[in-house]
Every structure is written in structure tokens, then in C-alpha cells.
N, C-alpha and C. Protein backbone atom coordinates (compact mmCIF):
# COMPACT_ATOMS: atom_id res chain seq x y z
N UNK A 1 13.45 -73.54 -75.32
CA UNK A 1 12.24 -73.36 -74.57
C UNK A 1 12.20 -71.90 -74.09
N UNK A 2 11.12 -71.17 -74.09
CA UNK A 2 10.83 -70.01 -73.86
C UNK A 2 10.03 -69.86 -72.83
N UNK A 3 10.92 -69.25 -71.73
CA UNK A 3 10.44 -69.07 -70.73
C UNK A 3 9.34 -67.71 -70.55
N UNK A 4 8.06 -67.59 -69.38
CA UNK A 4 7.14 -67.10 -69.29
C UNK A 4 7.26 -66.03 -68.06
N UNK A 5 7.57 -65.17 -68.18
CA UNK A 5 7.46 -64.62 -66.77
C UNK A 5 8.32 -63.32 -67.13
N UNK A 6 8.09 -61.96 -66.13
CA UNK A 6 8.70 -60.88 -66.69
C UNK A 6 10.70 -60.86 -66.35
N UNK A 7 10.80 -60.16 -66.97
CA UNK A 7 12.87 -60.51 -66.58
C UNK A 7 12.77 -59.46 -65.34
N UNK A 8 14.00 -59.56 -65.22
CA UNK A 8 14.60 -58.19 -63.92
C UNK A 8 14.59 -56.64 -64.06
N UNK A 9 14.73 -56.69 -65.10
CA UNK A 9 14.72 -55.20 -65.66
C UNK A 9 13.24 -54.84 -65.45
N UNK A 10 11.88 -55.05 -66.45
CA UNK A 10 10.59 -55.38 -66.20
C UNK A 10 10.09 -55.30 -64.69
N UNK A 11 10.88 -55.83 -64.20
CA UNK A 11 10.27 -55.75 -62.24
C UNK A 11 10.52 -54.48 -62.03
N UNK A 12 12.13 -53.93 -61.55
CA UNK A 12 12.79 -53.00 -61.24
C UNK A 12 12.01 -51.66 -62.31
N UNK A 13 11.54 -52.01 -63.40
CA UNK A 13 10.49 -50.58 -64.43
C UNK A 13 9.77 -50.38 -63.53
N UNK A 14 9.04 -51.68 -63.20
CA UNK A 14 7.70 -51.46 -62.17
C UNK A 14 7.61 -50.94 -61.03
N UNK A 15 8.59 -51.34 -60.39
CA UNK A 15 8.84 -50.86 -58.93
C UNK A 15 9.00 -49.42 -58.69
N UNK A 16 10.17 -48.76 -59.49
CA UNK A 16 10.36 -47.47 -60.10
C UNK A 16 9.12 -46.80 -60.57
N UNK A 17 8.40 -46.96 -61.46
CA UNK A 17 7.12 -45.89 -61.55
C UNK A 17 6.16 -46.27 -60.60
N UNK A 18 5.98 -47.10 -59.88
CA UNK A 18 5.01 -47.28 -58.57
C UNK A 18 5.81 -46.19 -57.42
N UNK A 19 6.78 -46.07 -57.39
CA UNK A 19 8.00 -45.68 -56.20
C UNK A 19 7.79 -44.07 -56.88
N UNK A 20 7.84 -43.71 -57.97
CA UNK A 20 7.88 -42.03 -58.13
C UNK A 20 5.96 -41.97 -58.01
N UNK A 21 5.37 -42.69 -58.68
CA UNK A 21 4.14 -42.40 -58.37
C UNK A 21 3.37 -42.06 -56.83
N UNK A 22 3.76 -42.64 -56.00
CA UNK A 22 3.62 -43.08 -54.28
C UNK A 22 4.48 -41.57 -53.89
N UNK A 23 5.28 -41.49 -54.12
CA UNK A 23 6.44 -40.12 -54.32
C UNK A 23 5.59 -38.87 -54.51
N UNK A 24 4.65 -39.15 -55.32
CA UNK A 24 3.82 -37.70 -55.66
C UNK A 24 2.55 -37.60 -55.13
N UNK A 25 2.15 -39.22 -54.69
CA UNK A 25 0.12 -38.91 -54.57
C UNK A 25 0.10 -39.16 -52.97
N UNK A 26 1.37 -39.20 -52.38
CA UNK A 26 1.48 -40.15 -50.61
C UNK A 26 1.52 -38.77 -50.07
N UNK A 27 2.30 -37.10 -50.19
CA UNK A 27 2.02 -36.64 -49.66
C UNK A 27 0.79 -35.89 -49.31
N UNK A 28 0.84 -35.47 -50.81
CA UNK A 28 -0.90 -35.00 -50.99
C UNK A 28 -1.94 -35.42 -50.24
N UNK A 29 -2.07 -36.75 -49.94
CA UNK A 29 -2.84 -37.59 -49.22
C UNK A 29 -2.56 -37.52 -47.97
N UNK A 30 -1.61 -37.04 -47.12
CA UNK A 30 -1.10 -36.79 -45.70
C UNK A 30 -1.57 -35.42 -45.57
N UNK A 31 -1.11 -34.72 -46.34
CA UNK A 31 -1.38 -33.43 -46.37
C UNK A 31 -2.93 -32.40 -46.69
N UNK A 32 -3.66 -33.60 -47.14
CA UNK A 32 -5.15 -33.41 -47.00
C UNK A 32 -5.74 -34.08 -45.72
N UNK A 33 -5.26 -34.94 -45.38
CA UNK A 33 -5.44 -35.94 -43.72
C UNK A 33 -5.46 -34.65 -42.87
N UNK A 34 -4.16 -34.17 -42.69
CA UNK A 34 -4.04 -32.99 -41.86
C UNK A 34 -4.62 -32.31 -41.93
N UNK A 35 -5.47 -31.06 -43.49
CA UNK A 35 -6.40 -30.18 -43.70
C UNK A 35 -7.85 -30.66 -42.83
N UNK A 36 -7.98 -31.41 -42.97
CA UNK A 36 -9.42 -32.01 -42.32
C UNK A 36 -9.59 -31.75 -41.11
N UNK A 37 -8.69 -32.64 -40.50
CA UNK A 37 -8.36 -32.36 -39.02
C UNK A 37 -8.31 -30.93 -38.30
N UNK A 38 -7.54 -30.04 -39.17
CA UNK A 38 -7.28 -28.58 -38.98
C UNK A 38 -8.48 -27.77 -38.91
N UNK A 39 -9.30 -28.45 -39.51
CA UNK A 39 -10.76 -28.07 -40.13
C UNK A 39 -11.69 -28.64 -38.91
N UNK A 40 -11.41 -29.77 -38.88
CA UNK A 40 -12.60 -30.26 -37.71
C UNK A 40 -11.93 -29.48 -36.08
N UNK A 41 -10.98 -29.15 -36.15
CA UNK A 41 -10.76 -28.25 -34.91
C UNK A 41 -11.16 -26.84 -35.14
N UNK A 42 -10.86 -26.25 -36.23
CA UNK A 42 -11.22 -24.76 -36.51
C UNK A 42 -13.02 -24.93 -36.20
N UNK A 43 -13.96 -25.85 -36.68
CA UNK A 43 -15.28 -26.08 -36.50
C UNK A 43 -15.59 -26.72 -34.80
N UNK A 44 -14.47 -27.16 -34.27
CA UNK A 44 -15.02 -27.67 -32.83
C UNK A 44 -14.85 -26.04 -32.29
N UNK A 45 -13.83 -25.61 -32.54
CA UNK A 45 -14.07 -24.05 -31.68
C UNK A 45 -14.80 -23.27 -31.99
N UNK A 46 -15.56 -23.11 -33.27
CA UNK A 46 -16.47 -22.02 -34.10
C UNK A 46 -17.71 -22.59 -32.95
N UNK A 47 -18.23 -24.11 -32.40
CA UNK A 47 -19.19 -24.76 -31.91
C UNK A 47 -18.95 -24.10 -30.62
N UNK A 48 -17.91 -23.83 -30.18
CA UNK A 48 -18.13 -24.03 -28.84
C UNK A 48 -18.17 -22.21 -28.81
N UNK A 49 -17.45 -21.55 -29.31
CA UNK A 49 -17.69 -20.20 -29.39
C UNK A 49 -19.35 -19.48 -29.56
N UNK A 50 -19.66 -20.25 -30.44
CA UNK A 50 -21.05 -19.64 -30.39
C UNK A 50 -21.82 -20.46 -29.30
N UNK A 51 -21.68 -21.49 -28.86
CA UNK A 51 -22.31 -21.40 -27.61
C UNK A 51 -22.04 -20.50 -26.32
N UNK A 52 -20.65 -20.04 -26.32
CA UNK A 52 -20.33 -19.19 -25.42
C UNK A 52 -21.05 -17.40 -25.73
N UNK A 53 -21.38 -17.21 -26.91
CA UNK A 53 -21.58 -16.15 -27.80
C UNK A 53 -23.56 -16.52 -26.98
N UNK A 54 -24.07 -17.40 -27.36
CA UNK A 54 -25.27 -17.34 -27.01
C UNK A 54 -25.32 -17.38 -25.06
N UNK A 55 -24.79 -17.93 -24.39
CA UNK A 55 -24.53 -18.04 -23.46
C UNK A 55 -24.42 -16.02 -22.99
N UNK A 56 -23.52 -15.79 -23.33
CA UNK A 56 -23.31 -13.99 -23.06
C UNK A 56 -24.88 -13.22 -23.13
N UNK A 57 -25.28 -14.05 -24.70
CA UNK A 57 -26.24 -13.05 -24.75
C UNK A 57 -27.90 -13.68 -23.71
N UNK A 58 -27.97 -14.59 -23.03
CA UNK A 58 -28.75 -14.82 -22.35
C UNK A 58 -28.25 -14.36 -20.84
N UNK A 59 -27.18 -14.24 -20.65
CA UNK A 59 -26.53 -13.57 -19.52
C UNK A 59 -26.17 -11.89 -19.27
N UNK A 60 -26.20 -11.17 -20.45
CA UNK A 60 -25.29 -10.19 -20.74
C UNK A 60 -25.61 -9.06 -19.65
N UNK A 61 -26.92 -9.44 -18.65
CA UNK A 61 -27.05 -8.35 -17.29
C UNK A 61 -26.36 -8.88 -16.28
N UNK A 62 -26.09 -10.05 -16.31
CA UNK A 62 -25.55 -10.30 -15.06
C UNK A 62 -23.63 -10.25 -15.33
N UNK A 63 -23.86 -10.54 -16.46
CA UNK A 63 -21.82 -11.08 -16.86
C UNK A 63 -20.81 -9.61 -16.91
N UNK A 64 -21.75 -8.40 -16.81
CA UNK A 64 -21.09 -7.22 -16.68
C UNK A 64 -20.11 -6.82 -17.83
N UNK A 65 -19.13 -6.19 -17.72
CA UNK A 65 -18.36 -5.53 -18.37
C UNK A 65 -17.16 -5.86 -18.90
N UNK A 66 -16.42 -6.98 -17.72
CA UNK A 66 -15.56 -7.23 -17.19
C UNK A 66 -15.32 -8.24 -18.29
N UNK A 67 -13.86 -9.02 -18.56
CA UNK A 67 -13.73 -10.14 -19.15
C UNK A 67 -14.18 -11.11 -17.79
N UNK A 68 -14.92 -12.59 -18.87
CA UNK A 68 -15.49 -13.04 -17.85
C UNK A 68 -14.57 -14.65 -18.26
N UNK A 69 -14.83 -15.72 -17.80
CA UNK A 69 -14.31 -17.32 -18.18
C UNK A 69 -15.45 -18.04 -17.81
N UNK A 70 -16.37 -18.96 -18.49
CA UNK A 70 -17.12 -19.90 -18.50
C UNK A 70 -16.41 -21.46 -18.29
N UNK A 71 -16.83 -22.25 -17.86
CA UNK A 71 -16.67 -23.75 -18.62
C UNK A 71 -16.91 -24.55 -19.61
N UNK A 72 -16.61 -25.53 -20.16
CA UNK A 72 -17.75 -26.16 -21.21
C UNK A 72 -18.73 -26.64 -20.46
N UNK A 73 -18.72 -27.17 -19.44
CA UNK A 73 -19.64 -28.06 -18.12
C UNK A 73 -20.98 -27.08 -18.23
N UNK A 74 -21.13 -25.44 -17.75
CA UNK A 74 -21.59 -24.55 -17.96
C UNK A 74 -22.41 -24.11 -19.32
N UNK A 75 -21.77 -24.25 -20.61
CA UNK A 75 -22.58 -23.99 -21.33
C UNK A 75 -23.52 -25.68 -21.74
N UNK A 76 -23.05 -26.58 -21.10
CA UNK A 76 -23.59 -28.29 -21.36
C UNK A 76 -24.97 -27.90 -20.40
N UNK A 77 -24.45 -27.22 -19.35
CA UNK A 77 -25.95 -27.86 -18.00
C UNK A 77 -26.68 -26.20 -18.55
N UNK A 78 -26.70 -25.61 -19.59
CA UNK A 78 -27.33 -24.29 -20.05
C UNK A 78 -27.82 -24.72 -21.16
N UNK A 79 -28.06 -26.03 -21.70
CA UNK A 79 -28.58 -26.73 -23.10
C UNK A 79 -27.94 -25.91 -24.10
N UNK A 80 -26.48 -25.61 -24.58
CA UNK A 80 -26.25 -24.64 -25.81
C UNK A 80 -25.18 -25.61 -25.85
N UNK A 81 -24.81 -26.85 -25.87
CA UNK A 81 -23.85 -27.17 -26.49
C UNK A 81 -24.14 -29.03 -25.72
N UNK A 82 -23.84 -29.75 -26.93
CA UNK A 82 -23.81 -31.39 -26.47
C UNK A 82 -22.91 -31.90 -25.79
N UNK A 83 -23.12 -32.83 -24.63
CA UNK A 83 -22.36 -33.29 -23.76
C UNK A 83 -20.59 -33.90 -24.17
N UNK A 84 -21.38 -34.54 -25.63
CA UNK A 84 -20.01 -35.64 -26.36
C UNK A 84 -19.06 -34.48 -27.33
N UNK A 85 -19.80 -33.38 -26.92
CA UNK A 85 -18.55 -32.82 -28.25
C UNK A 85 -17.37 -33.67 -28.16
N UNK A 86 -16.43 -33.37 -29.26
CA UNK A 86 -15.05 -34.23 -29.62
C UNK A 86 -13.65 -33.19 -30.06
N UNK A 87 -12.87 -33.40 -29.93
CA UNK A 87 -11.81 -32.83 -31.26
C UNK A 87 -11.91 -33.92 -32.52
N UNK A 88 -10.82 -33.50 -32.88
CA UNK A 88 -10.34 -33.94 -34.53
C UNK A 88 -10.04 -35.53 -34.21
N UNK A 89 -9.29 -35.78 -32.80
CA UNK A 89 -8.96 -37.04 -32.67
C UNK A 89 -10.25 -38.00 -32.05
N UNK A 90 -11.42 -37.22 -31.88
CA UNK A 90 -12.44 -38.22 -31.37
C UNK A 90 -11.95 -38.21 -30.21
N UNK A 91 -11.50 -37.50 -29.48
CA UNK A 91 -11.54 -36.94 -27.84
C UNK A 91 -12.53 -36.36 -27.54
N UNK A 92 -13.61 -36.41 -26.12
CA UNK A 92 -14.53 -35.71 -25.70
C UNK A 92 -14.20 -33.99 -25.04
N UNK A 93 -14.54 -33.05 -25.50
CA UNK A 93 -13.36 -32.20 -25.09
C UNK A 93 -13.55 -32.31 -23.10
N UNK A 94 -12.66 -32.02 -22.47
CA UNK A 94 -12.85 -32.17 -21.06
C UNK A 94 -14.10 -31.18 -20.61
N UNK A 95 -15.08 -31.34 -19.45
CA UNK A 95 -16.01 -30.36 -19.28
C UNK A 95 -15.28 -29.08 -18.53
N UNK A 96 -13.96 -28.95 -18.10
CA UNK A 96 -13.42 -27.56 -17.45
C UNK A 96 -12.65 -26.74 -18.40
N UNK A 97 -13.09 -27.31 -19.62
CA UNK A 97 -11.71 -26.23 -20.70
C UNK A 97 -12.88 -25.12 -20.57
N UNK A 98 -12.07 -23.81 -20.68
CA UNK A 98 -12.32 -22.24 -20.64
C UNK A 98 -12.86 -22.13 -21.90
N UNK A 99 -13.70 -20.68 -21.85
CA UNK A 99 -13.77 -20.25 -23.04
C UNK A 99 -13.61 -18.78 -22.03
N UNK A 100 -13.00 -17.81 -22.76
CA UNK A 100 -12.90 -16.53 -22.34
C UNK A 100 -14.00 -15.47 -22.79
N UNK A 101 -14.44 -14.66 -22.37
CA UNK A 101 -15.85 -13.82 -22.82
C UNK A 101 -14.75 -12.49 -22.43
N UNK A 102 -14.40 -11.38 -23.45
CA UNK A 102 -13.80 -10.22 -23.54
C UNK A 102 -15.30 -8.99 -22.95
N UNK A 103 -14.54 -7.93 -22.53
CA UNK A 103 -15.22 -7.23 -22.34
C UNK A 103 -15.84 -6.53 -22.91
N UNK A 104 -17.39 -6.87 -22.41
CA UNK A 104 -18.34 -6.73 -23.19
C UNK A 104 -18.73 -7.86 -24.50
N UNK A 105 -18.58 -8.81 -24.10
CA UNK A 105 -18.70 -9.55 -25.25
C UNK A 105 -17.95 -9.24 -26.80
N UNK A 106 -16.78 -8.07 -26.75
CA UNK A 106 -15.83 -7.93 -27.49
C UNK A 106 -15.28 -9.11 -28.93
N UNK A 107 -15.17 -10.39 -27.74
CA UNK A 107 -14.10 -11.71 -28.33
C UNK A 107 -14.64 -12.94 -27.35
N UNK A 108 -14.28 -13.43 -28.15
CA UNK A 108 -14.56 -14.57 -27.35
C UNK A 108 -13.26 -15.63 -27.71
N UNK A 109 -12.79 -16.37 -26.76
CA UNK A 109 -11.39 -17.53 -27.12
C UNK A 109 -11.75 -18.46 -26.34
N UNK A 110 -11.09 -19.97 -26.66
CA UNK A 110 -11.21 -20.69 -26.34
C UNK A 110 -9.74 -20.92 -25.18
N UNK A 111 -9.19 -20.71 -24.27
CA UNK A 111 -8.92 -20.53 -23.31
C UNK A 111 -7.83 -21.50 -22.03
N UNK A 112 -6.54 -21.59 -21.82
CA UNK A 112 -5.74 -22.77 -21.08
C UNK A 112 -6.04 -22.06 -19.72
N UNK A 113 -6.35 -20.97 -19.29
CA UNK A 113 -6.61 -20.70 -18.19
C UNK A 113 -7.32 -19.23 -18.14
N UNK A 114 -8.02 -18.56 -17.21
CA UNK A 114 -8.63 -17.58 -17.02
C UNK A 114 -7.67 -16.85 -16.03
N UNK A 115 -6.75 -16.06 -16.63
CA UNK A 115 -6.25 -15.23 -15.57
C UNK A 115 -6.54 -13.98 -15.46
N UNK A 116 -6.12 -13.62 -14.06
CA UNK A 116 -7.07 -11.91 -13.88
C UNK A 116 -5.66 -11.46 -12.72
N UNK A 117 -5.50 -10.31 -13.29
CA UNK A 117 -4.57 -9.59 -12.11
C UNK A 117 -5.38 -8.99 -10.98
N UNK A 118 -4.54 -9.26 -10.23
CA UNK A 118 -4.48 -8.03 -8.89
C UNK A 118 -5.68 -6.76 -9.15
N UNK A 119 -5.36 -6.24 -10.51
CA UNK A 119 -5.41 -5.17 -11.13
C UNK A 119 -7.13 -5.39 -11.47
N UNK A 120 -7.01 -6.58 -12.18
CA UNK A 120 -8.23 -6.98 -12.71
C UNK A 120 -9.54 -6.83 -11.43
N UNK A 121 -9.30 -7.53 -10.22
CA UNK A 121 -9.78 -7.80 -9.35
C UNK A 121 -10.18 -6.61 -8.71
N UNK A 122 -9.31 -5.34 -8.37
CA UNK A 122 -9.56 -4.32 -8.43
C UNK A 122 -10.94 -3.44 -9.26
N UNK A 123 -10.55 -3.75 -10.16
CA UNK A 123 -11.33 -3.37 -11.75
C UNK A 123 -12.68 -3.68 -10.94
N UNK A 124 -12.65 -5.45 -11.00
CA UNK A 124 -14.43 -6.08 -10.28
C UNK A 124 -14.92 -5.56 -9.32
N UNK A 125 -14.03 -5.18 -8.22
CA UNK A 125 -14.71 -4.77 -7.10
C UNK A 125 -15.38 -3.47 -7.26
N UNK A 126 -14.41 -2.30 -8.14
CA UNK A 126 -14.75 -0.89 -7.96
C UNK A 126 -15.82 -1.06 -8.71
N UNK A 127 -16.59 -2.12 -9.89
CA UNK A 127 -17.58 -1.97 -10.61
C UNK A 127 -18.68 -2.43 -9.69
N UNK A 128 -18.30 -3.62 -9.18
CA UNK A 128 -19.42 -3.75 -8.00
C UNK A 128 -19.81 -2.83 -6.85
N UNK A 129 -18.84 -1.58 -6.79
CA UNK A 129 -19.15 -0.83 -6.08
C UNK A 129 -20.34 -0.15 -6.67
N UNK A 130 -19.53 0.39 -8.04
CA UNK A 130 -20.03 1.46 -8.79
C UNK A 130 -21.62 1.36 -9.09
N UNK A 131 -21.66 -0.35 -9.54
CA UNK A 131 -23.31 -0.79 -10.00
C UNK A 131 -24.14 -0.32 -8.59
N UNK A 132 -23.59 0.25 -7.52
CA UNK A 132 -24.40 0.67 -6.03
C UNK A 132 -25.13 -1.19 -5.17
N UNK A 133 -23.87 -1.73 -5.10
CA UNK A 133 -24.28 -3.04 -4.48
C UNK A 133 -23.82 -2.77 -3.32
N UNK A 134 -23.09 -2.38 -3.17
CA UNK A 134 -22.95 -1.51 -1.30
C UNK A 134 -22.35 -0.37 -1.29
N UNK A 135 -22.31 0.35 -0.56
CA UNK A 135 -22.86 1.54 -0.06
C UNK A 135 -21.18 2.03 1.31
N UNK A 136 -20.35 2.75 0.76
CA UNK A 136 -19.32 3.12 1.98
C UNK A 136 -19.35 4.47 2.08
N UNK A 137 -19.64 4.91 3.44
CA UNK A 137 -19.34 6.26 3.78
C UNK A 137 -18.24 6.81 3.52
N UNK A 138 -18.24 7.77 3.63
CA UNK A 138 -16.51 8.34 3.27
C UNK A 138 -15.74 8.11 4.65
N UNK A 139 -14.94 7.69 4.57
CA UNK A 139 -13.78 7.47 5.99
C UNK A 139 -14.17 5.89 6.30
N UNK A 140 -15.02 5.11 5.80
CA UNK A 140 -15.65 3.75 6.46
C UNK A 140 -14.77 2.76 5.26
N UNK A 141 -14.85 1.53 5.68
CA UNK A 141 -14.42 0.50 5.33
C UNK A 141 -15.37 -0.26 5.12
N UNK A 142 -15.54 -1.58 3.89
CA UNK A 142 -16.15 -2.66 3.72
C UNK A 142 -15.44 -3.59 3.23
N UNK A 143 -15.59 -5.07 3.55
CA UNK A 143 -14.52 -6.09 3.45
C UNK A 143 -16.00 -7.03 2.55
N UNK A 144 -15.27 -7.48 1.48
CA UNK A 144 -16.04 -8.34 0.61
C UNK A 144 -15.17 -9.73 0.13
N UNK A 145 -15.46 -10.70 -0.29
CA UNK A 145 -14.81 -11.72 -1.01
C UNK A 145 -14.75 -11.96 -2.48
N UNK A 146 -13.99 -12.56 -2.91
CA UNK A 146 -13.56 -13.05 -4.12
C UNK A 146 -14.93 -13.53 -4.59
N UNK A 147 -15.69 -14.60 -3.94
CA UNK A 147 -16.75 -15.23 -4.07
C UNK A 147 -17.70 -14.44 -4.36
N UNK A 148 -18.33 -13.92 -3.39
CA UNK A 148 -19.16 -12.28 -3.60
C UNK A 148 -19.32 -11.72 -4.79
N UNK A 149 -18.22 -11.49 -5.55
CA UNK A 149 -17.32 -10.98 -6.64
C UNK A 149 -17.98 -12.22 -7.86
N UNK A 150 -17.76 -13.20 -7.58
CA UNK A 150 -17.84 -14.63 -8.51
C UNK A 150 -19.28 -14.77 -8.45
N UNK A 151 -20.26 -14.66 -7.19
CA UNK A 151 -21.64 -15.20 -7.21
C UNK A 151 -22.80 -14.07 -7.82
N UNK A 152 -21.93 -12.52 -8.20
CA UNK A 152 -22.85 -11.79 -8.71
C UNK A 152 -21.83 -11.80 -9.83
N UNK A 153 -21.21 -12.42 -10.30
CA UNK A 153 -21.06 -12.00 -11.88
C UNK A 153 -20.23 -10.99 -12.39
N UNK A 154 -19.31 -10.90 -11.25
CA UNK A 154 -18.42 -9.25 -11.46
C UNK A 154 -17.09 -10.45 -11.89
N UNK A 155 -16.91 -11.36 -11.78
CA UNK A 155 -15.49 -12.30 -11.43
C UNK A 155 -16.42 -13.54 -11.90
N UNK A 156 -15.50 -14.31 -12.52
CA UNK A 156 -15.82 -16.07 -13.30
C UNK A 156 -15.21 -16.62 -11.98
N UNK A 157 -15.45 -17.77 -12.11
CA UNK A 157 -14.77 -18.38 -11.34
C UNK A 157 -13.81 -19.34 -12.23
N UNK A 158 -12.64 -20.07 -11.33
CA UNK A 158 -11.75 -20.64 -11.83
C UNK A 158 -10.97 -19.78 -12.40
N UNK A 159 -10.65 -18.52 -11.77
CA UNK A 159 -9.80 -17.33 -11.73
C UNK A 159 -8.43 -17.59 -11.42
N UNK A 160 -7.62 -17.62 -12.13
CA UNK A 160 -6.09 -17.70 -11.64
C UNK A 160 -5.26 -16.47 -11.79
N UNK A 161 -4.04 -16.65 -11.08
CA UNK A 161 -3.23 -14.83 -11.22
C UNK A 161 -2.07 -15.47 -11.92
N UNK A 162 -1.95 -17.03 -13.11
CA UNK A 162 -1.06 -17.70 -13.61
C UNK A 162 -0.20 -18.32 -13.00
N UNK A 163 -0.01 -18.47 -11.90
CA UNK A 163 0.63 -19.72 -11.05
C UNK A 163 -0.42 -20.54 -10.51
N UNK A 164 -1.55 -20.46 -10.06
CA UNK A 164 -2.36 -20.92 -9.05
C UNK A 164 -3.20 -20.08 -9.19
N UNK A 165 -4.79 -21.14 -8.97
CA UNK A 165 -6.51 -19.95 -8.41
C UNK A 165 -6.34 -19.20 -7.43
N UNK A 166 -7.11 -18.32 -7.18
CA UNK A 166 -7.30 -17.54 -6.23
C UNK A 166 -8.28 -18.57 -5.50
N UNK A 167 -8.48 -18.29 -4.35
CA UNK A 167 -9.08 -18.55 -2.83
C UNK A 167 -10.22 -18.06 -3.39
N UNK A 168 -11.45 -18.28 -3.20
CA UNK A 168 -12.67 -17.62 -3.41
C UNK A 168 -13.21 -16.98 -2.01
N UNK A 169 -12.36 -17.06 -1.04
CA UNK A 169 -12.65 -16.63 0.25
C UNK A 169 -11.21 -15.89 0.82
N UNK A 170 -10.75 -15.06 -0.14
CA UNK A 170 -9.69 -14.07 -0.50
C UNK A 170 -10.65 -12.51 0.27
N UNK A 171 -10.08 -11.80 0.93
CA UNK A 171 -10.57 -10.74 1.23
C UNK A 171 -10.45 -9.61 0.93
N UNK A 172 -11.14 -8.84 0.14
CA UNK A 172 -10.74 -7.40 -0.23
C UNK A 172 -11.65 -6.01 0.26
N UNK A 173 -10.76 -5.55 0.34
CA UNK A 173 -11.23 -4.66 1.44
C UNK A 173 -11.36 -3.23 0.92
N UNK A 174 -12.73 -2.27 0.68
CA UNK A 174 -13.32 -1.62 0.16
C UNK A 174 -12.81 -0.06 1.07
N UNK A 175 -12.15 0.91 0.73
CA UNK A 175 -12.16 2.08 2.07
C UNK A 175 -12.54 2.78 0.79
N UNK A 176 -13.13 3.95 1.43
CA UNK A 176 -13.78 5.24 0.88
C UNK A 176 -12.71 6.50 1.49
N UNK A 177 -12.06 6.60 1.19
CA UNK A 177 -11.37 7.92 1.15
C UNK A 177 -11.90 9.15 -0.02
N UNK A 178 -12.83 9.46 -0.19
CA UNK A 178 -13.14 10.24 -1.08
C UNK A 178 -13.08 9.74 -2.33
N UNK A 179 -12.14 9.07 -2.80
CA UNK A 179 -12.24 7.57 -3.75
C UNK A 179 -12.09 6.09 -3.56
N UNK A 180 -12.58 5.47 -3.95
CA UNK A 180 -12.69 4.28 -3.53
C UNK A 180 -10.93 3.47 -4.17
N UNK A 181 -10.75 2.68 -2.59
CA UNK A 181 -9.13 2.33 -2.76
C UNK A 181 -9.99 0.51 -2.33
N UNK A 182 -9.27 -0.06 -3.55
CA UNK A 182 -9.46 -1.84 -2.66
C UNK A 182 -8.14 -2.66 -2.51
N UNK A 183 -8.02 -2.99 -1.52
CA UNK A 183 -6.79 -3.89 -1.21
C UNK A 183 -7.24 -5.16 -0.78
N UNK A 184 -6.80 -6.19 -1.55
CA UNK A 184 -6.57 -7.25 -1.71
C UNK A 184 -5.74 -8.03 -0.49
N UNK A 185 -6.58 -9.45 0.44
CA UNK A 185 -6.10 -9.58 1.43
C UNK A 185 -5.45 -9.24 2.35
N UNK A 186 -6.20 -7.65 2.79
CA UNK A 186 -5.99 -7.02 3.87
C UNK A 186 -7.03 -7.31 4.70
N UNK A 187 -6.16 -7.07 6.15
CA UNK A 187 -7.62 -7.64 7.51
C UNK A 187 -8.88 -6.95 7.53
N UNK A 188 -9.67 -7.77 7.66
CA UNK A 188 -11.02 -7.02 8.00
C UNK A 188 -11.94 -6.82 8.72
């Protein structure tokens, strides 16, 4: 009697060219999974960049010179970008991620924090001087805020010096010595 069915050898053929086949087409297939993904993030930031890019250019008198930091929240309640954006994983991106605006609209990045030195802050104030928003005699003093700084557009807000924000009610203090000197939380 002649039995019907494949032998052992016959299985183990099969298993073997299924097993090198899976071997050659399984990574490819992971490895295009990943391209996509890489892709739908390279395109979530190209989205959110040019909304920050149009954003500058409807702003570009008030946003000054200075590197500036937006929100996504910001360019959402400015109609240049949809509430649900996503990443690659179908995450909504959060509404406080940064986008950075370089000076002068230079660059633009998508952003883990907006930091500004000491230095930087300096930088804002002497331009807010310079644009003639107030006015110091020579030998006189003027005391301004961080905020001040943030509500005309010289300073973003959500400003950090990389440990922690700044105070938006930080005091810096303007003297006219024949050049203008600002010190940073000195009394006023």
C-alpha cells in the first residue's frame, strides 16, 4: 500500500526555502516600514516649518532681529497650521513644542527648548533701546522687564537660560553711561 502524503525530507525542503526566503524579503520590509516613518516625520517638520516660515513673514515688523521661539498653540490660534497635526506614530504633536525663528528669519528648527543667554537678553534690551522705545539721558537709569521685552517682540516667551525659564518679571536695568550698559536683576 502506498502511502499519500509528503515524507520528512519534502517538509524540512519546504521549511528551508520559506526560512531563506523570509531571510531576504522580512528585512526589506522592516526596513521600508522605517523609511516611511522617517519620511512622515521629515514631512511633519517641513509642515510645521513653513507654518513658522509664514508666521515670520506676517510678523517680520514686530519679531525683530533677534532669534525668536513660537509655539505650535501659536501658529494653530494664527490659522497656519491644523489643530490634529500627528507624528509618524499618530501622536498629536503637543501644542508647546518650539519652533525656533533664527535671526532674521535666517533658519528655522523645530526646537526642545528656546534658550537665550544672559548675553542674548542683553542683545534684546540694547535693540529695544536702539529701535528708540525709551529714551535714557546720559548718567540716568531705566529699569524694564523680561515681559516688556516678550510683549513687544524683542524676546519669545518660554525663554529658558537651560536649566529653568526666566521670570517674565526679571528686572533689567538700562544705565546710560555714554553707552548703554544692561544688568540683569539689578535693583530698581
Amino acid at each position: 500500500m502506498k502511502n499519500k502524503g509528503f515524507t520528512l525530507v519534502e517538509l524540512l525542503g519546504v521549511i528551508i526555502i520559506i526560512s531563506l526566503l523570509s531571510l531576504i524579503i522580512f528585512p526589506n520590509i522592516i526596513s521600508s516600514f522605517f523609511e516611511v516613518s522617517n519620511k512622515l516625520d521629515d514631512a511633519t517638520t517641513l509642515i510645521v516649518i513653513e507654518a513658522a516660515k509664514d508666521y515670520y513673514e506676517n510678523n517680520r515688523d514686530n519679531i525683530g532681529k533677534l532669534d525668536y521661539c513660537i509655539t505650535i498653540s501659536t501658529l494653530q490660534s494664527e490659522g497656519l497650521l491644523a489643530y490634529d497635526i500627528k507624528d509618524s506614530d499618530g501622536k498629536v504633536l503637543p501644542s508647546n513644542t518650539l519652533v525656533k525663528i533664527y535671526k532674521g528669519g535666517s533658519k528655522f528648527a523645530v526646537a526642545e527648548k528656546c534658550e537665550v543667554t544672559n548675553a542674548g537678553i542683553k542683545e534684546a534690551a540694547q535693540a529695544y533701546y536702539n529701535d528708540g522705545n525709551i529714551i535714557i539721558n546720559n548718567g540716568s537709569s531705566v529699569c524694564i522687564t523680561i515681559l516688556t521685552l516678550q510683549n513687544s517682540y524683542y524676546l519669545s516667551k518660554n525663554i529658558s537660560n537651560g536649566n529653568s525659564f526666566y521670570d517674565a518679571n526679571t528686572s533689567l536695568k538700562l544705565t546710560n553711561n555714554g553707552e548703554i550698559n544692561v544688568g540683569i536683576n539689578e535693583s530698581c
